[in-house]
Protein backbone atom coordinates (compact mmCIF):
# COMPACT_ATOMS: atom_id res chain seq x y z
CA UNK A 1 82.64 88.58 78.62
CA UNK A 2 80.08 86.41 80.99
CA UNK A 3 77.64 88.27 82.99
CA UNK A 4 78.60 87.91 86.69
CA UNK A 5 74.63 88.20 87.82
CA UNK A 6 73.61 84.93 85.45
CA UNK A 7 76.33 83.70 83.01
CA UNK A 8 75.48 84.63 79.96
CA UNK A 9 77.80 84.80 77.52
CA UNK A 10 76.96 87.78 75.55
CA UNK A 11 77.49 91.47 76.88
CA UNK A 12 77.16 94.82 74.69
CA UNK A 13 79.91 97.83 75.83
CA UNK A 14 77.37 100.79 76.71
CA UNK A 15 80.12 103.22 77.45
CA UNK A 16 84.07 103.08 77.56
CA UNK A 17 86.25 105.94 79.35
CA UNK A 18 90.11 105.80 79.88
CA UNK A 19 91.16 106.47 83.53
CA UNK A 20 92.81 109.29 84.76
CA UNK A 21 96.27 108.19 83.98
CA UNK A 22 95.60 106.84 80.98
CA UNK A 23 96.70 103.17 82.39
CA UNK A 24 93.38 101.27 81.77
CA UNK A 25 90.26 101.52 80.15
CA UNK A 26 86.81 101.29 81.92
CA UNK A 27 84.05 99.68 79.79
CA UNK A 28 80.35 99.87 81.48
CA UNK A 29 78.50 96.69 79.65
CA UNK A 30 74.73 95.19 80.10
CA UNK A 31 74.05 92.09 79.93
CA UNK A 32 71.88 90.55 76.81
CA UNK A 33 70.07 88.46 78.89
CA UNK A 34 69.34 89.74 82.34
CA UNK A 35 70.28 93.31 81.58
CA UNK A 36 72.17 93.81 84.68
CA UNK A 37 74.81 96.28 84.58
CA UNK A 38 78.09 96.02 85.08
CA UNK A 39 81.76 97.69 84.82
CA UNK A 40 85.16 95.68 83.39
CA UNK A 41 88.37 97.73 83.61
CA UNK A 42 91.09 96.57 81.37
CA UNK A 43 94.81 97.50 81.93
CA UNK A 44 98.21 96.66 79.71
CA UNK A 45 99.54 93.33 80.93
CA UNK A 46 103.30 93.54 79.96
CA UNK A 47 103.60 90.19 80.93
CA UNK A 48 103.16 87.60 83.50
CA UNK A 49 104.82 88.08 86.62
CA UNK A 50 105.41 85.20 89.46
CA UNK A 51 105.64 86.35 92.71
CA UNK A 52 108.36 83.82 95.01
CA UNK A 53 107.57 83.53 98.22
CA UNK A 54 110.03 83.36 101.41
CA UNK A 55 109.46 79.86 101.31
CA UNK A 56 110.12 79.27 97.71
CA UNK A 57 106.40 79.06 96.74
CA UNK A 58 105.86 80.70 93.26
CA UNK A 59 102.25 82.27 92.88
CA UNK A 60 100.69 84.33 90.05
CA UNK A 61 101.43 88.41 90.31
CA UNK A 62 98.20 89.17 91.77
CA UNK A 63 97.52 93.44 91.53
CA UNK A 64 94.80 93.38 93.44
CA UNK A 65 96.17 92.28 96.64
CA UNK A 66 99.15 94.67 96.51
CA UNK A 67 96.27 97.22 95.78
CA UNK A 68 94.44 96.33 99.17
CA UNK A 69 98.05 96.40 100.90
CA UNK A 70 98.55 99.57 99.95
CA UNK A 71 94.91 100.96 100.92
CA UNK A 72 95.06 99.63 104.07
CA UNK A 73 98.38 101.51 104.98
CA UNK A 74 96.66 104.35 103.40
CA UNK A 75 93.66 104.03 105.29
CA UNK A 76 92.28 107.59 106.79
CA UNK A 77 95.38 109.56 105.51
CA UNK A 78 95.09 112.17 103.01
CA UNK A 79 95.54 110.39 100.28
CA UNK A 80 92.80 110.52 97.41
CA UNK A 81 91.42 107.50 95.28
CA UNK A 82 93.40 109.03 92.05
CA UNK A 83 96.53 108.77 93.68
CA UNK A 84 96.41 105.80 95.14
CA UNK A 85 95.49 104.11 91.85
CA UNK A 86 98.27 106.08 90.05
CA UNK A 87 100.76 104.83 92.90
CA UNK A 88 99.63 100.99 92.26
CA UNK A 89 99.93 101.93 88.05
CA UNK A 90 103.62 103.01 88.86
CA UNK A 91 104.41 99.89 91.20
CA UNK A 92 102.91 97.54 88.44
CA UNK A 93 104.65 99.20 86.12
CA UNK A 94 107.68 99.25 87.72
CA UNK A 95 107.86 95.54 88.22
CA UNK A 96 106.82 94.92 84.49
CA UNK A 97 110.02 96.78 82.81
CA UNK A 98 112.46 95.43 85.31
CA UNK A 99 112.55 92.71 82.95
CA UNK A 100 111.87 90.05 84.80
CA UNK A 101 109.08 87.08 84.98
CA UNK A 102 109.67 85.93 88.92
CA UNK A 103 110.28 88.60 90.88
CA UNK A 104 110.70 88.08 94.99
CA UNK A 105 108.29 89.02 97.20
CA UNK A 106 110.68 91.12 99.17
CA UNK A 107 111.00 93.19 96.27
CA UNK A 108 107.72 93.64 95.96
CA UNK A 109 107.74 94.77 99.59
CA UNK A 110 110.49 97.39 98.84
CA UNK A 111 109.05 98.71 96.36
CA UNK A 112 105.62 99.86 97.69
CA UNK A 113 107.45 100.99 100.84
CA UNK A 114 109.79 103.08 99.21
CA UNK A 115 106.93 104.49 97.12
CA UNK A 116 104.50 104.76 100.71
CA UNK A 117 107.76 106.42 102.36
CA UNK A 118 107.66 109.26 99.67
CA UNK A 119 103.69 109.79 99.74
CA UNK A 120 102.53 109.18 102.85
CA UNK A 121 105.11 108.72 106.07
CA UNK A 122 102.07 106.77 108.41
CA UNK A 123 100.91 104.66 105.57
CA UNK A 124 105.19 103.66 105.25
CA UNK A 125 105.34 103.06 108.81
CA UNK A 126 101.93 101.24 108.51
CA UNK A 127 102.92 99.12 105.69
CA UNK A 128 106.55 98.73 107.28
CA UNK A 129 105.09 97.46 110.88
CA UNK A 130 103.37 94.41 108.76
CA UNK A 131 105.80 94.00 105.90
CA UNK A 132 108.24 93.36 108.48
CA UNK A 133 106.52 91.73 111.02
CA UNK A 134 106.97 93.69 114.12
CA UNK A 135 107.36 92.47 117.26
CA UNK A 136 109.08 94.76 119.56
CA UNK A 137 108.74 98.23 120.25
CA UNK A 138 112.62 98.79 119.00
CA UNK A 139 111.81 97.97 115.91
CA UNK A 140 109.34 100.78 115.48
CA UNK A 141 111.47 103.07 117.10
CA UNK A 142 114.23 102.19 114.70
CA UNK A 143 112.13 102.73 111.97
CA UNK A 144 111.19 106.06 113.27
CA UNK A 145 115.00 106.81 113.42
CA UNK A 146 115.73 105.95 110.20
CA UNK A 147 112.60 108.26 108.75
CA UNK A 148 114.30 111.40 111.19
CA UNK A 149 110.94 111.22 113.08
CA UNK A 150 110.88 111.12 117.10
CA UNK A 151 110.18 107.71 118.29
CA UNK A 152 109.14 109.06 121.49
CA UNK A 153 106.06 112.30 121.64
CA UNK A 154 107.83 113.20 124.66
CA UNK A 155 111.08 113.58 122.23
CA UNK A 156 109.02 116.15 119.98
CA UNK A 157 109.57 120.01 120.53
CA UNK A 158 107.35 122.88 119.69
């Protein structure tokens, strides 16, 4: 493992703990040269996934950006750390057993809103409103329908 401060190629593992959900590992290390510290995390990799996108670009599986997808629909909700990461686990996981290499990027899309729908309605609606691409008002409202939420506050009773 390289040192991300200066390079070097030689780190020692201080201290390794498994996560939570068991899914990955995190290894604290120090470099042998500069002695900065640093922390790896290493997960399962079932296999390599290719994402295709609308326009028939194929692009490496990359977890981290679904992982900021999903935080940002699940920005200021009440949703801890812990199950965020164990939501992004499942999803990965999920999309490893299905068996296959290239998966669509609309499936991708499904997937974390159907998993967003069940944990957190805003962060669905969130995710939906970009996933989707949004650009009139019915849209939303339909959306709204479909989750058996008022699209209007004026709509809601006490």
């Amino acid at each position: 493992m390289h040192c991300p401060f200066c390079g070097h190629q030689e780190t020692q593992v201080k201290d390794s703990r498994s996560t939570e959900d068991g899914a990955a590992i995190r290894r604290r290390r120090v470099c042998c040269a500069c002695a900065q510290r640093f922390t790896t995390i290493e997960r399962v990799q079932l296999r390599e996934l290719t994402v295709i996108k609308a326009d028939g670009r194929r692009i490496p599986f990359d977890r981290d950006k679904l992982a900021r997808s999903i935080r940002i629909a699940l920005r200021k909700r009440p949703v801890d750390d812990v199950q965020q990461e164990h939501l992004l686990n499942k999803l990965v996981r999920q999309l490893e057993a299905s068996g296959e290499q290239d998966i669509p990027s609309r499936r991708i899309g499904e997937l974390a809103m159907e998993a967003l729908r069940s944990l957190d309605g805003v962060a669905y609606v969130r995710f939906a409103s970009v996933y989707k691409d949004f650009r009139e008002i019915e849209a939303f409202s339909k959306i709204l329908t479909d989750m058996n939420m008022p699209s209007n506050p004026s709509q809601e009773t006490s």
